[in-house]
N, C-alpha and C. Protein backbone atom coordinates (compact mmCIF):
# COMPACT_ATOMS: atom_id res chain seq x y z
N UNK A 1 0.84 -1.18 0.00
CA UNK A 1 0.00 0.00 0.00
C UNK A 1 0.88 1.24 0.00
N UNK A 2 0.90 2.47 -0.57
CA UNK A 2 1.15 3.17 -0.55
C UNK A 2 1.01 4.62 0.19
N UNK A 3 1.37 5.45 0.74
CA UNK A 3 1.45 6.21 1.88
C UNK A 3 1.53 7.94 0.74
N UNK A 4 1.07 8.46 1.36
CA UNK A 4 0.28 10.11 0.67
C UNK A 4 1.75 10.44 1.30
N UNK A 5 2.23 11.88 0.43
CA UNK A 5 2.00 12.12 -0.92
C UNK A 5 2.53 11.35 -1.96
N UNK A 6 1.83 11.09 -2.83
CA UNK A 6 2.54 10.28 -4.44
C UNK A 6 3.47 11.02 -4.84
N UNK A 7 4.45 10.60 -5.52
CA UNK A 7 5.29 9.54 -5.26
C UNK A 7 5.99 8.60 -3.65
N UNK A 8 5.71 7.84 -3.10
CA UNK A 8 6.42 7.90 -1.69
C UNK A 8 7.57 7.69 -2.27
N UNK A 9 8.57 7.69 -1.40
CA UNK A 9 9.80 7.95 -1.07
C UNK A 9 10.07 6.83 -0.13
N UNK A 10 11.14 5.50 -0.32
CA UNK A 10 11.99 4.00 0.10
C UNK A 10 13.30 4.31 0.68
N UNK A 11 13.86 4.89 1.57
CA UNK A 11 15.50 4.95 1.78
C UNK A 11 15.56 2.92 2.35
N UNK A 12 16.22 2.95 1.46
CA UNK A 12 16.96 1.34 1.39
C UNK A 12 18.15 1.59 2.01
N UNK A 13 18.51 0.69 3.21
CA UNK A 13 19.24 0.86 3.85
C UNK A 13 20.69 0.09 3.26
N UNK A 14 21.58 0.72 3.85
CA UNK A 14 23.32 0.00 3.62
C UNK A 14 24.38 0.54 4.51
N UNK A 15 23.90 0.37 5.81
CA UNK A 15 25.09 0.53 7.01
C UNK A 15 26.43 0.62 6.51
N UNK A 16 27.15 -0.31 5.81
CA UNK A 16 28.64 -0.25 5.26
C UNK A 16 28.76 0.89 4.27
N UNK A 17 27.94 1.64 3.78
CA UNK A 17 28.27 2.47 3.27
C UNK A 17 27.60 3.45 3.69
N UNK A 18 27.26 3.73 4.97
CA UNK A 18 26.84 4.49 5.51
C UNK A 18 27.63 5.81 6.35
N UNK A 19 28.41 6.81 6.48
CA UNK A 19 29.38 7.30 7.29
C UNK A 19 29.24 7.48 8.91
N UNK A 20 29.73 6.84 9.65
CA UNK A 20 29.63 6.19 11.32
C UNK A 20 28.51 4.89 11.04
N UNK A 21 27.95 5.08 9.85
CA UNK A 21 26.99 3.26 10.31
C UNK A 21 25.94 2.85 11.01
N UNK A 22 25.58 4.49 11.65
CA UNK A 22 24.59 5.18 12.48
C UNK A 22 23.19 4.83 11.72
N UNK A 23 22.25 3.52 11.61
CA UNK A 23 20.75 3.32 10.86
C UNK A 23 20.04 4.11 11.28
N UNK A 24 20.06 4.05 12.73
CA UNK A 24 18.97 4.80 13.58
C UNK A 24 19.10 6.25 13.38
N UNK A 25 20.22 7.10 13.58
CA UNK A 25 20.45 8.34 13.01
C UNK A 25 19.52 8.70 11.87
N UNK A 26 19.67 8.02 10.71
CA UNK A 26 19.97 8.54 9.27
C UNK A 26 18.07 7.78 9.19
N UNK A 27 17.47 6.84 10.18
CA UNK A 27 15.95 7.19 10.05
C UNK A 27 15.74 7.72 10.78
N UNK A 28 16.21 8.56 11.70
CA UNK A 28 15.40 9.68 12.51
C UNK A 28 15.49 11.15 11.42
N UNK A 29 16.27 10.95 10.74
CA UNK A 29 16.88 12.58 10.13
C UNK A 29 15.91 11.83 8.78
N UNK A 30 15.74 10.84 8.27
CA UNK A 30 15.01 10.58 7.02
C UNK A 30 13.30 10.76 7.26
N UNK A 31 12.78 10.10 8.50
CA UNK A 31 11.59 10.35 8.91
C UNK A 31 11.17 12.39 9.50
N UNK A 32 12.40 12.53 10.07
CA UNK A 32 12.06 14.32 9.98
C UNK A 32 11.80 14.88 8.64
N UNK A 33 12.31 14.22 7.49
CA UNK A 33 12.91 14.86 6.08
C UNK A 33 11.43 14.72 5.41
N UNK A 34 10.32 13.49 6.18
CA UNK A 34 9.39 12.89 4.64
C UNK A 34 9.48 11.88 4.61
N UNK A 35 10.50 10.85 4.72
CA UNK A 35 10.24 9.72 3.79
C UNK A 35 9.65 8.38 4.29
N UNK A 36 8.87 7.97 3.42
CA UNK A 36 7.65 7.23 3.64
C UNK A 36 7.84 6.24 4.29
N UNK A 37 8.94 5.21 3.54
CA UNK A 37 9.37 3.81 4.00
C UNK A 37 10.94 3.43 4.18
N UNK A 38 10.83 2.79 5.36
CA UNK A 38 12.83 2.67 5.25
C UNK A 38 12.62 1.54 5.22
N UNK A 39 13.39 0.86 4.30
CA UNK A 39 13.48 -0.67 3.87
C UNK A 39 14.93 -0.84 5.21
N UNK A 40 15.04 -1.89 6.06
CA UNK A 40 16.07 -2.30 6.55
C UNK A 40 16.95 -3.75 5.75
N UNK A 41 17.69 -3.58 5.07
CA UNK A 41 18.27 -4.11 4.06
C UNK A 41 19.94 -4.99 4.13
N UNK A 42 20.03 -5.28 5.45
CA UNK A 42 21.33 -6.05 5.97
C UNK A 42 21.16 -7.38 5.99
N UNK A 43 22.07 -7.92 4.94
CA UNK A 43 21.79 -9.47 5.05
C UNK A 43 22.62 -10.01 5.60
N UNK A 44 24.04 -8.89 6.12
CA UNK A 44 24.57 -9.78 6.53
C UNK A 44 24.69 -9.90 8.24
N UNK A 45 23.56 -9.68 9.02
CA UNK A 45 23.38 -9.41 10.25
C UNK A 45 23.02 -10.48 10.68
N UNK A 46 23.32 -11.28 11.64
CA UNK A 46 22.68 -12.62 12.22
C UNK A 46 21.53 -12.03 13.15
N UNK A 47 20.63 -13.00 12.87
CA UNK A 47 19.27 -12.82 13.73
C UNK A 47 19.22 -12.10 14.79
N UNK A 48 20.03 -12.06 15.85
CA UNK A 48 19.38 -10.95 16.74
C UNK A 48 20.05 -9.54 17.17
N UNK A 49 21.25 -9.69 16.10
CA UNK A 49 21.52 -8.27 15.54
C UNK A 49 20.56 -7.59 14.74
N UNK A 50 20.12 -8.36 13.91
CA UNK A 50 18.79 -7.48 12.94
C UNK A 50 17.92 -7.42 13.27
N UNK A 51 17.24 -7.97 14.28
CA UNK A 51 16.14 -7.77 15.53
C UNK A 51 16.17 -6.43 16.27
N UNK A 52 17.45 -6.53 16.75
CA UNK A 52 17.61 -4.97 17.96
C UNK A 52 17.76 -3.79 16.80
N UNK A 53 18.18 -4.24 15.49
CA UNK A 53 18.80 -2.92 14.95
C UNK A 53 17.25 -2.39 14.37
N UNK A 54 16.05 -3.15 14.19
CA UNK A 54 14.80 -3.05 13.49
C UNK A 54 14.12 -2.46 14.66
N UNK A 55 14.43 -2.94 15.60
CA UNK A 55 13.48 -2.03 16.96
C UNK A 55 14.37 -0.92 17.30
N UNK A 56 15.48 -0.57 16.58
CA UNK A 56 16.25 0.81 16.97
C UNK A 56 15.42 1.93 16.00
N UNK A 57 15.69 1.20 14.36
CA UNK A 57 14.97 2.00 13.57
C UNK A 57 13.60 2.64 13.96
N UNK A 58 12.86 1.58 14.43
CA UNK A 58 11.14 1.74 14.73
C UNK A 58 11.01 2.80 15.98
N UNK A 59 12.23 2.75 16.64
CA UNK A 59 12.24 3.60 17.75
C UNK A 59 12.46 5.12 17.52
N UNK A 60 13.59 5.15 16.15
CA UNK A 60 14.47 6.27 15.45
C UNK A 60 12.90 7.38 14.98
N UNK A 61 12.04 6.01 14.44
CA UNK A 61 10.50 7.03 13.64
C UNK A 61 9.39 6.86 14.56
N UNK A 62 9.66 6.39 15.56
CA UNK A 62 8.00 6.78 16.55
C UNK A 62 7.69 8.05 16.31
N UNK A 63 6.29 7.89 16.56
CA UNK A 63 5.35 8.92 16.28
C UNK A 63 6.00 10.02 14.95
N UNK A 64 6.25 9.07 14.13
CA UNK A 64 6.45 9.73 12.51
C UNK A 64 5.45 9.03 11.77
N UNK A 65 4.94 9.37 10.55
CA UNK A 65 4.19 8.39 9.73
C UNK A 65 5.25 7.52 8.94
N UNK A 66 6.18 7.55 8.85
CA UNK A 66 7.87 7.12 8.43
C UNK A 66 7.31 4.95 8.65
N UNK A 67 7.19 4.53 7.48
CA UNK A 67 6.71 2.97 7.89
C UNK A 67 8.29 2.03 7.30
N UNK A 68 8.44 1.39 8.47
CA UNK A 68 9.76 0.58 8.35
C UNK A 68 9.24 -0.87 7.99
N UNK A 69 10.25 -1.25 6.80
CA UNK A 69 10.06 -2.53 6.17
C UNK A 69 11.92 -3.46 6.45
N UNK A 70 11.27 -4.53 6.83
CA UNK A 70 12.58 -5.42 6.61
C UNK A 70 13.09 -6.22 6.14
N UNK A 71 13.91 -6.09 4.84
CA UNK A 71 13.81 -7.11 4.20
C UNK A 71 14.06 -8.65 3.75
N UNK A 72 13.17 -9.29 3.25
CA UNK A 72 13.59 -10.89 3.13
C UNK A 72 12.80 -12.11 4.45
N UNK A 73 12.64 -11.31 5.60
CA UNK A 73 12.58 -11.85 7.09
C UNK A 73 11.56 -11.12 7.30
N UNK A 74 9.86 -11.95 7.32
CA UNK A 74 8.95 -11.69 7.89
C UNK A 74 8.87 -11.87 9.93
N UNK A 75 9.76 -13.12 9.97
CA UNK A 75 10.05 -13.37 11.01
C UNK A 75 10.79 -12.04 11.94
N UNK A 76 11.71 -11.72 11.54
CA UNK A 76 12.50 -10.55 12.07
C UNK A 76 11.15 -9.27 12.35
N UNK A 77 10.56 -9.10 10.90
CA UNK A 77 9.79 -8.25 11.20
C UNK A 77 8.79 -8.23 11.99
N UNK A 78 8.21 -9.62 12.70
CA UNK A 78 6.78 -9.84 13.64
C UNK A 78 7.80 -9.58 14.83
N UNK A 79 8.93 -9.69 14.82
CA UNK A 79 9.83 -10.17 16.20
C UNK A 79 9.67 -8.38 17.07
N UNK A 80 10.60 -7.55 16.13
CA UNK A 80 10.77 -6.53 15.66
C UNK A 80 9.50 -5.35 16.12
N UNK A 81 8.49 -5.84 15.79
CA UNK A 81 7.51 -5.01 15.38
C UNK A 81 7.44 -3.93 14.41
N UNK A 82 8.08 -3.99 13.27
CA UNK A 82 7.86 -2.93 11.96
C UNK A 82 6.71 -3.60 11.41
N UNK A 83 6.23 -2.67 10.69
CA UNK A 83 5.55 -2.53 9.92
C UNK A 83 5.40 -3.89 8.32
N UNK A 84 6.11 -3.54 8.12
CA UNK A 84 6.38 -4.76 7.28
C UNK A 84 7.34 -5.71 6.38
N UNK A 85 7.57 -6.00 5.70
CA UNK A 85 8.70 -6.92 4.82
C UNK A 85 8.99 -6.67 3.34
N UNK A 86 9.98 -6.82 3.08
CA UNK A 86 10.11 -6.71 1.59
C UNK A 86 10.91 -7.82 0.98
N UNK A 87 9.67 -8.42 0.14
CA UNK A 87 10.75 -10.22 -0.10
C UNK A 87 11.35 -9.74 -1.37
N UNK A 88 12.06 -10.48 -1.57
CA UNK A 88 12.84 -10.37 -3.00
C UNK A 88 12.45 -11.55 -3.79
N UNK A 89 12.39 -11.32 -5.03
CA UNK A 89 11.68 -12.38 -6.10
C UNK A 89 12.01 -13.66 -5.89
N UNK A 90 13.91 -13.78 -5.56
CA UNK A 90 14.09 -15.07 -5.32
C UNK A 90 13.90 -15.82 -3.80
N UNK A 91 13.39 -15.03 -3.11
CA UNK A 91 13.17 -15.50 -1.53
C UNK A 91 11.47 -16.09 -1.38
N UNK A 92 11.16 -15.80 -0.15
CA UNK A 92 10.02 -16.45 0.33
C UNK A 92 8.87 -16.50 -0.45
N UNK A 93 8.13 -17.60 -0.76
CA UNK A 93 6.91 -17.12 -1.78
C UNK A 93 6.16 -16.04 -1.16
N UNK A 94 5.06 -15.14 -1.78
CA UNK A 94 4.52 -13.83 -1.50
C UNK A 94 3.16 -14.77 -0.58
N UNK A 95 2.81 -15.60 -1.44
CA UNK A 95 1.85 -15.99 -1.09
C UNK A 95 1.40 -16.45 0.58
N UNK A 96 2.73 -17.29 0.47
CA UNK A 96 2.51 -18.30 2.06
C UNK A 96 3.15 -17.10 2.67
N UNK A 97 4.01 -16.29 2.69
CA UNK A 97 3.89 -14.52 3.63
C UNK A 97 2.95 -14.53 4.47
N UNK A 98 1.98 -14.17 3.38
CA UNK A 98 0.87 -13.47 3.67
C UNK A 98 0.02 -14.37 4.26
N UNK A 99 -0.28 -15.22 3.89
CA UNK A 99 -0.43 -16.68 4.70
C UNK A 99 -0.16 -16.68 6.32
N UNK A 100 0.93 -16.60 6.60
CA UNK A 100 1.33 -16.72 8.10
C UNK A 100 1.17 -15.24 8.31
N UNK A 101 1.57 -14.29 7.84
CA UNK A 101 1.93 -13.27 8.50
C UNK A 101 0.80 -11.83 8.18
N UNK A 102 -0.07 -12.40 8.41
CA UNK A 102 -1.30 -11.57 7.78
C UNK A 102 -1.32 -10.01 8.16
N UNK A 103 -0.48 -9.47 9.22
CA UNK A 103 -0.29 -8.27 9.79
C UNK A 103 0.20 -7.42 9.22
N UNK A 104 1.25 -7.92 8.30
CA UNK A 104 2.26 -7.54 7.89
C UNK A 104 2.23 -6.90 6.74
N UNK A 105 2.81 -5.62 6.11
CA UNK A 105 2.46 -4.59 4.87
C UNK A 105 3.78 -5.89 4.31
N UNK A 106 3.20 -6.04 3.30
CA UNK A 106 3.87 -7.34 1.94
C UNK A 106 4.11 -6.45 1.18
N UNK A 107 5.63 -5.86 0.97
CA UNK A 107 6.46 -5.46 -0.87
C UNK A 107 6.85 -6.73 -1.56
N UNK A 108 6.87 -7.11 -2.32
CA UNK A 108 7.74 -7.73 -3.18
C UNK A 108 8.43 -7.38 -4.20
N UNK A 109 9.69 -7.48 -4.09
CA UNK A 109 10.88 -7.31 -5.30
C UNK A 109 10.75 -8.06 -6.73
N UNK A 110 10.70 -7.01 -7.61
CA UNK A 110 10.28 -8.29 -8.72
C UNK A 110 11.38 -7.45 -9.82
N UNK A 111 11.24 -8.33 -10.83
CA UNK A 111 12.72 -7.72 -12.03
C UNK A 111 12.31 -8.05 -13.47
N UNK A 112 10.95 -8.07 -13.43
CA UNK A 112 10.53 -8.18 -15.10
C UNK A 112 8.41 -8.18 -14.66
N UNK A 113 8.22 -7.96 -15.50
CA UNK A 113 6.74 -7.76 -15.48
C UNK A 113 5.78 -9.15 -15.62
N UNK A 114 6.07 -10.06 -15.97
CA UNK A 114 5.54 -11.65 -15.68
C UNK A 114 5.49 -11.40 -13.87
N UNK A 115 6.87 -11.36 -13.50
CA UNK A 115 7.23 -11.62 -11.85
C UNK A 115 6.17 -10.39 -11.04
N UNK A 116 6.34 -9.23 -10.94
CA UNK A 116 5.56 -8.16 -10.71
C UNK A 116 3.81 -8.52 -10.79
N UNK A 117 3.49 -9.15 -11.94
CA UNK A 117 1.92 -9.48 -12.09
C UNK A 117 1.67 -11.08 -11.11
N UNK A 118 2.61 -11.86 -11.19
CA UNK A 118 2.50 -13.01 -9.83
C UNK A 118 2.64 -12.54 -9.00
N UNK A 119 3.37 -11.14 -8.37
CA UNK A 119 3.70 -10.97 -7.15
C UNK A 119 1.93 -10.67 -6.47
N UNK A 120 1.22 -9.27 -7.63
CA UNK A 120 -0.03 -8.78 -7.32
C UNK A 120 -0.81 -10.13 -7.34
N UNK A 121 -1.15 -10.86 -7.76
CA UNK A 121 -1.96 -12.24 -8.19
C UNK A 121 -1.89 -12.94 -6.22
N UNK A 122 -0.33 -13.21 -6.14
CA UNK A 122 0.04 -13.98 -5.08
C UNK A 122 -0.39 -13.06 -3.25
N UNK A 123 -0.71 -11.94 -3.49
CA UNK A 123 -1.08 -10.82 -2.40
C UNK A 123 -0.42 -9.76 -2.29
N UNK A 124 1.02 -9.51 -2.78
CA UNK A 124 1.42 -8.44 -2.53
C UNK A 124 1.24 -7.16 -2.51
N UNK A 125 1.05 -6.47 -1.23
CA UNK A 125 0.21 -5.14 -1.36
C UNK A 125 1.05 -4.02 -2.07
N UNK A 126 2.34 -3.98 -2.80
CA UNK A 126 2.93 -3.18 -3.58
C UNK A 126 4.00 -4.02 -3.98
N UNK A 127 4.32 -3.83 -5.36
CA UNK A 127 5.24 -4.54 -5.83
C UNK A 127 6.43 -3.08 -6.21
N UNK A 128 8.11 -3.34 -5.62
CA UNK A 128 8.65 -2.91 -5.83
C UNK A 128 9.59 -3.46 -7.62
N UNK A 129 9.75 -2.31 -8.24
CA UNK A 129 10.01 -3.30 -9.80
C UNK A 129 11.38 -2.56 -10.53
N UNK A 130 12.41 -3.48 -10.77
CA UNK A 130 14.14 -2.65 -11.08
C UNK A 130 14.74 -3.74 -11.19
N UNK A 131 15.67 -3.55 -11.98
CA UNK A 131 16.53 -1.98 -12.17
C UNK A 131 15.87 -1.44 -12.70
N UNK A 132 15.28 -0.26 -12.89
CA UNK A 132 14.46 0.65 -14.03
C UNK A 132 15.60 1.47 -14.79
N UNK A 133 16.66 1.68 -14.18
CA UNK A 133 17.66 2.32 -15.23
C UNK A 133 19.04 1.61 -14.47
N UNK A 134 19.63 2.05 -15.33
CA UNK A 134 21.25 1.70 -15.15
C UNK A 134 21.24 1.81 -13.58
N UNK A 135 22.79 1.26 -12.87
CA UNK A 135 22.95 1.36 -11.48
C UNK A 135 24.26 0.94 -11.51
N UNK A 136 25.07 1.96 -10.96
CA UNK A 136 26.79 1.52 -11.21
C UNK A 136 26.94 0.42 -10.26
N UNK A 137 27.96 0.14 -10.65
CA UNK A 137 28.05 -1.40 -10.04
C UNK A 137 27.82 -2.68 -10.44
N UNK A 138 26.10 -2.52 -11.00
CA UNK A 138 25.23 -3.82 -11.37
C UNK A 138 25.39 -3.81 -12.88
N UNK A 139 25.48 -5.45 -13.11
CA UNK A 139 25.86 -5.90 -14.44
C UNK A 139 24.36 -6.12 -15.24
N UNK A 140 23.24 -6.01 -14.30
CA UNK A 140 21.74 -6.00 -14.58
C UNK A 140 21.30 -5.34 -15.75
N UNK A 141 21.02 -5.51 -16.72
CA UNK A 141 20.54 -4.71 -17.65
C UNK A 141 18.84 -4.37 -17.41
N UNK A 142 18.92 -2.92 -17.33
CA UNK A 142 18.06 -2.14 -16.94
C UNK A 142 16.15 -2.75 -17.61
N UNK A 143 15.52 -2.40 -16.65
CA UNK A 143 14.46 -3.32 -17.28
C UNK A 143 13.55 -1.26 -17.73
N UNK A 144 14.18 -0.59 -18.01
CA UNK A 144 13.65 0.38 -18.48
C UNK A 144 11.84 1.32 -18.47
N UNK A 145 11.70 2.33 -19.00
CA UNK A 145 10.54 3.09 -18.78
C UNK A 145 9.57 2.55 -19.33
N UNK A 146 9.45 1.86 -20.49
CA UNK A 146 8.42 0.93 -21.34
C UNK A 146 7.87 -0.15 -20.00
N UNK A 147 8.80 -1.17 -19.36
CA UNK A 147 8.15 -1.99 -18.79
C UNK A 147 7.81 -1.56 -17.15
N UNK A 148 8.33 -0.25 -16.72
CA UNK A 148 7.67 0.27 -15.64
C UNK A 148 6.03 0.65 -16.25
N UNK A 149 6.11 1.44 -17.73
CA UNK A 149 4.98 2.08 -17.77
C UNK A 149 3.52 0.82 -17.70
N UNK A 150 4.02 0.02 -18.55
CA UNK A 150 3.12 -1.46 -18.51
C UNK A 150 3.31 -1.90 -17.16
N UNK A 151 3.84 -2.31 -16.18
CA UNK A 151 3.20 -2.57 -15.19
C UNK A 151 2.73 -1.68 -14.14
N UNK A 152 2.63 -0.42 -14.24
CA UNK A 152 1.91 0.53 -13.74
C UNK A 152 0.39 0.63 -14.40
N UNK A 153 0.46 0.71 -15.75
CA UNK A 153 -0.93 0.33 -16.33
C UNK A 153 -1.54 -0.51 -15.83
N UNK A 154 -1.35 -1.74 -16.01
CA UNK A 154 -2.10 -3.23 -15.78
C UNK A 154 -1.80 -3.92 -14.53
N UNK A 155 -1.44 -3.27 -13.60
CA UNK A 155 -0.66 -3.94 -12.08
C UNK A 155 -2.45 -3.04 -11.20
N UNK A 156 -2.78 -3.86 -10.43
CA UNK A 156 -4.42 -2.85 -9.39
C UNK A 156 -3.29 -2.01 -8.07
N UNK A 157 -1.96 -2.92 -7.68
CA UNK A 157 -1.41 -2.48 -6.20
C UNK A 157 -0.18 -1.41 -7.21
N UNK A 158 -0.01 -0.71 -6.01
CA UNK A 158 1.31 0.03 -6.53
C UNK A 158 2.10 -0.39 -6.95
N UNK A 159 3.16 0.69 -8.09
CA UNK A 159 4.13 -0.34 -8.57
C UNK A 159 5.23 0.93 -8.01
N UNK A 160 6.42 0.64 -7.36
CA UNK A 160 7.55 1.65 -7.15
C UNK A 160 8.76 0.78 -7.59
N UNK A 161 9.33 2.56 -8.25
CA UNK A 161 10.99 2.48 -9.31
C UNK A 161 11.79 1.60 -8.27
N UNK A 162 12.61 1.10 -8.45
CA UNK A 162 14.07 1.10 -7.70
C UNK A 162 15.03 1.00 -9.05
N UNK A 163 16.50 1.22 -8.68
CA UNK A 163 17.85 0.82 -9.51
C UNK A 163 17.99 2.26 -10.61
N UNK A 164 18.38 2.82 -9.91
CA UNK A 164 19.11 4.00 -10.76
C UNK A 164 18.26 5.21 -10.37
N UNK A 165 17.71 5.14 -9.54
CA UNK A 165 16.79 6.36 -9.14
C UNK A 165 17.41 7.58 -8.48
N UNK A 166 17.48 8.43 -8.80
CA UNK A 166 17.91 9.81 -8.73
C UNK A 166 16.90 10.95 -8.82
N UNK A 167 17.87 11.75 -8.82
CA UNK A 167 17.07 13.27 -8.96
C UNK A 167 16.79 13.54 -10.41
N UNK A 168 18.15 12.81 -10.74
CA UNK A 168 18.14 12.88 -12.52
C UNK A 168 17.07 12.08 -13.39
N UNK A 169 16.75 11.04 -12.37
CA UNK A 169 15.70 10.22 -13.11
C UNK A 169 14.28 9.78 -12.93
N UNK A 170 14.32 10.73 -11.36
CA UNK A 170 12.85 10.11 -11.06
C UNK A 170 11.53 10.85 -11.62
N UNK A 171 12.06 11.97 -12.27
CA UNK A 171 10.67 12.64 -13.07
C UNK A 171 10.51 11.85 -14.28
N UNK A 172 11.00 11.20 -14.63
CA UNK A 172 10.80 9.73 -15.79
C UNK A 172 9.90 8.93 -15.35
N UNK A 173 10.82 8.19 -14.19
CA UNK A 173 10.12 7.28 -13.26
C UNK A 173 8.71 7.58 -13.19
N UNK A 174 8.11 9.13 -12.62
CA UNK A 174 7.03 9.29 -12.28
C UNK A 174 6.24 9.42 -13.25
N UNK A 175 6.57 9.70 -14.22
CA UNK A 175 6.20 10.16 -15.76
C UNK A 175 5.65 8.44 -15.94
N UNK A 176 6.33 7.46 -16.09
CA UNK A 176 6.16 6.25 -16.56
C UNK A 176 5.09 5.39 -15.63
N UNK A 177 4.44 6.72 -14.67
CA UNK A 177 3.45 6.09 -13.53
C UNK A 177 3.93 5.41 -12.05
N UNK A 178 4.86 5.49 -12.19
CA UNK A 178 5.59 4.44 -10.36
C UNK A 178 5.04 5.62 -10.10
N UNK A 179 4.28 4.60 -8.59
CA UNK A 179 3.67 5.65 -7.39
C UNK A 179 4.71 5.58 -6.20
N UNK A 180 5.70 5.47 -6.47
CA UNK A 180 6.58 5.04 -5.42
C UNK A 180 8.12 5.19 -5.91
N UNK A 181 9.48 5.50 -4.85
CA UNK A 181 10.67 5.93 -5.44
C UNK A 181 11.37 5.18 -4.42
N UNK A 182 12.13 4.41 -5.04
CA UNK A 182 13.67 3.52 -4.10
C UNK A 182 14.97 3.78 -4.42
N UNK A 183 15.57 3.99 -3.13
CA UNK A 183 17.16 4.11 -3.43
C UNK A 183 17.75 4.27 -2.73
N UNK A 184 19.04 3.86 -2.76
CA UNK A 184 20.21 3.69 -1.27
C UNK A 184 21.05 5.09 -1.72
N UNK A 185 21.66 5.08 -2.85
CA UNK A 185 22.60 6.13 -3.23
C UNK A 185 22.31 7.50 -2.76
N UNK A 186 21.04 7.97 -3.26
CA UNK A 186 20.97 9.59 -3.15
C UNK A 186 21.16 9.77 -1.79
N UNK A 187 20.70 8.70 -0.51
CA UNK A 187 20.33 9.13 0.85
C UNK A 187 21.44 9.31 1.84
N UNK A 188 23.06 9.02 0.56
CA UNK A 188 23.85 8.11 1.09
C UNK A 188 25.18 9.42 0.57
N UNK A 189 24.90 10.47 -0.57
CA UNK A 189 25.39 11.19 -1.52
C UNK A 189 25.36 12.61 -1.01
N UNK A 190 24.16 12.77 0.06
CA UNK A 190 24.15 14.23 0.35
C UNK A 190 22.81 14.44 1.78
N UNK A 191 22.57 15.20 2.27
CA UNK A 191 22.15 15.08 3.44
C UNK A 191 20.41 14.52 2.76
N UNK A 192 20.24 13.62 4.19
CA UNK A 192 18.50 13.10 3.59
C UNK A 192 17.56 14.39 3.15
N UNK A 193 17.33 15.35 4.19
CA UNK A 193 16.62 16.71 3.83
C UNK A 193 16.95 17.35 2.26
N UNK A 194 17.85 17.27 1.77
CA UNK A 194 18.44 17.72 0.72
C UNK A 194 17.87 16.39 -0.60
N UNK A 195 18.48 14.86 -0.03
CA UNK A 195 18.26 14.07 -1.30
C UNK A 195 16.32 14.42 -1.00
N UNK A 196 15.50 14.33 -0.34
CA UNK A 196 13.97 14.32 0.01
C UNK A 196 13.87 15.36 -1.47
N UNK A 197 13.72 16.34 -1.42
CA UNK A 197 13.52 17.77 -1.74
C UNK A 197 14.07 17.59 -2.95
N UNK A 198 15.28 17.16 -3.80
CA UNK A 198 15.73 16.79 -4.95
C UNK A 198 14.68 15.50 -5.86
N UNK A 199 14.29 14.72 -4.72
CA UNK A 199 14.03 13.75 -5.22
C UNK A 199 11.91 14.18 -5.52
N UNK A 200 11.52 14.95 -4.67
CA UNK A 200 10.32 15.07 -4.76
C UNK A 200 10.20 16.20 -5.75
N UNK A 201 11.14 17.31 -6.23
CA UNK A 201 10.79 18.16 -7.20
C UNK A 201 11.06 17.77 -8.15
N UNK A 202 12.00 16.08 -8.49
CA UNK A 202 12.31 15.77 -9.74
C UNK A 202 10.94 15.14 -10.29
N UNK A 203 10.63 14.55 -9.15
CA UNK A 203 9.05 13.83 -9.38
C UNK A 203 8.28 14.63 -9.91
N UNK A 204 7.83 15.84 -9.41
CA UNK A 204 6.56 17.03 -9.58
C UNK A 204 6.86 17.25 -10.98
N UNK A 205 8.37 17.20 -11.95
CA UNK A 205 8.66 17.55 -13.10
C UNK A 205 9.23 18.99 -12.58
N UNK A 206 10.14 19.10 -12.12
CA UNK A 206 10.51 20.66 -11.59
C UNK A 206 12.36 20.25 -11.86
N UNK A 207 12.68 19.00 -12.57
CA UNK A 207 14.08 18.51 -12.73
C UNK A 207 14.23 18.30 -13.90
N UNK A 208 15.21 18.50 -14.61
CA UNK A 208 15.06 17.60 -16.08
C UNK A 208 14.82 16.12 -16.51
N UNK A 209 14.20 15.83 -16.79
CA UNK A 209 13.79 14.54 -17.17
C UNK A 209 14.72 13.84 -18.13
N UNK A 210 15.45 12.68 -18.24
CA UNK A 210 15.99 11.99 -19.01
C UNK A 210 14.95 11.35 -20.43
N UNK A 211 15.61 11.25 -21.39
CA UNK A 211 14.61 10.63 -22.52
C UNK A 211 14.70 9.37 -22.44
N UNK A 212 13.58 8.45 -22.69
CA UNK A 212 13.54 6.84 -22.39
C UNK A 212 14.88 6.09 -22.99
């Protein structure tokens, strides 16, 4: 489900590239800033490190509307008490999730538009859908503005960008219909208040827009 105002706004978390490594910090200063959902995104944390660090976050946005997701580990997240989970295409089915964990706000990660339309079919209350553009690093070839715009058309739950999302690119993104914006880099590149405000006037069309 998606959270007012459209486009929301995902800071995806990455402690190691974080400066001091401070999660809880950088969602207290992201939930002051706006942003909708903090994905908690450490896989490489053993269970009850990612437990305390998910009830630090949840603690970082009390009484914010700021909704924390964790990803891969519905378990972590009932433990935890966030809000909800974000599976990735190749992890837990969506279905049996939702199944056990009926409380729980369900994203699913999907990387082509077949996967994205099983995710909605299987329960997922928003399907996150990327790379949508390039992303340094990843050898992923971009699943581009054509197949965001088709599964924003024909998808009933939200569909939000991830993989290359910027200031530079998310008035595309929004253009191509994602009701929703993901990304580790910008939050990570310049202060959250600053990436928020870059990232929501690129949306409004107040940024230059890249051509498909």
């Amino acid at each position: 489900m998606a959270t007012a105002p459209e486009p929301s706004l995902t800071l995806v978390s990455d402690r190691q590239r974080l400066a001091g490594g401070d999660l809880p910090a950088l969602a207290a200063a992201a939930a002051a800033a706006g942003v909708d959902w903090i994905q908690i995104r450490e896989k490489d944390l053993p269970d009850a490190a990612l437990v305390r660090l998910a009830r630090a976050v949840m603690e970082a946005v009390a009484r914010t509307r700021t909704r924390v997701l964790v990803n891969g580990r519905p378990d972590v997240a009932k433990l935890a008490g966030v809000h909800g989970v974000q599976l990735p295409e190749a992890g837990l089915p969506v279905a049996e999730v939702r199944r056990c964990f009926p409380g729980l706000t369900l994203g699913a990660s999907c990387h082509s538009l077949d996967g994205a339309r099983r995710a909605e079919a299987d329960g997922a209350d928003f399907v996150l859908l990327g790379p949508v553009f390039a992303t340094p690093g990843k050898t992923q070839p971009p699943l581009g503005l054509g197949t965001l715009a088709e599964a924003a058309r024909s998808l009933r739950v939200p569909v939000h960008a991830i993989g290359g999302v910027s200031a530079e690119t998310a008035g595309a993104a929004r253009g191509a219909g994602a009701r929703g914006l993901a990304a580790i880099r910008p939050f990570l590149e310049r202060d959250v208040a600053g990436a928020v405000r870059a990232l929501r006037a690129a949306a409004a069309g107040e940024a230059r827009r890249p051509s498909p």
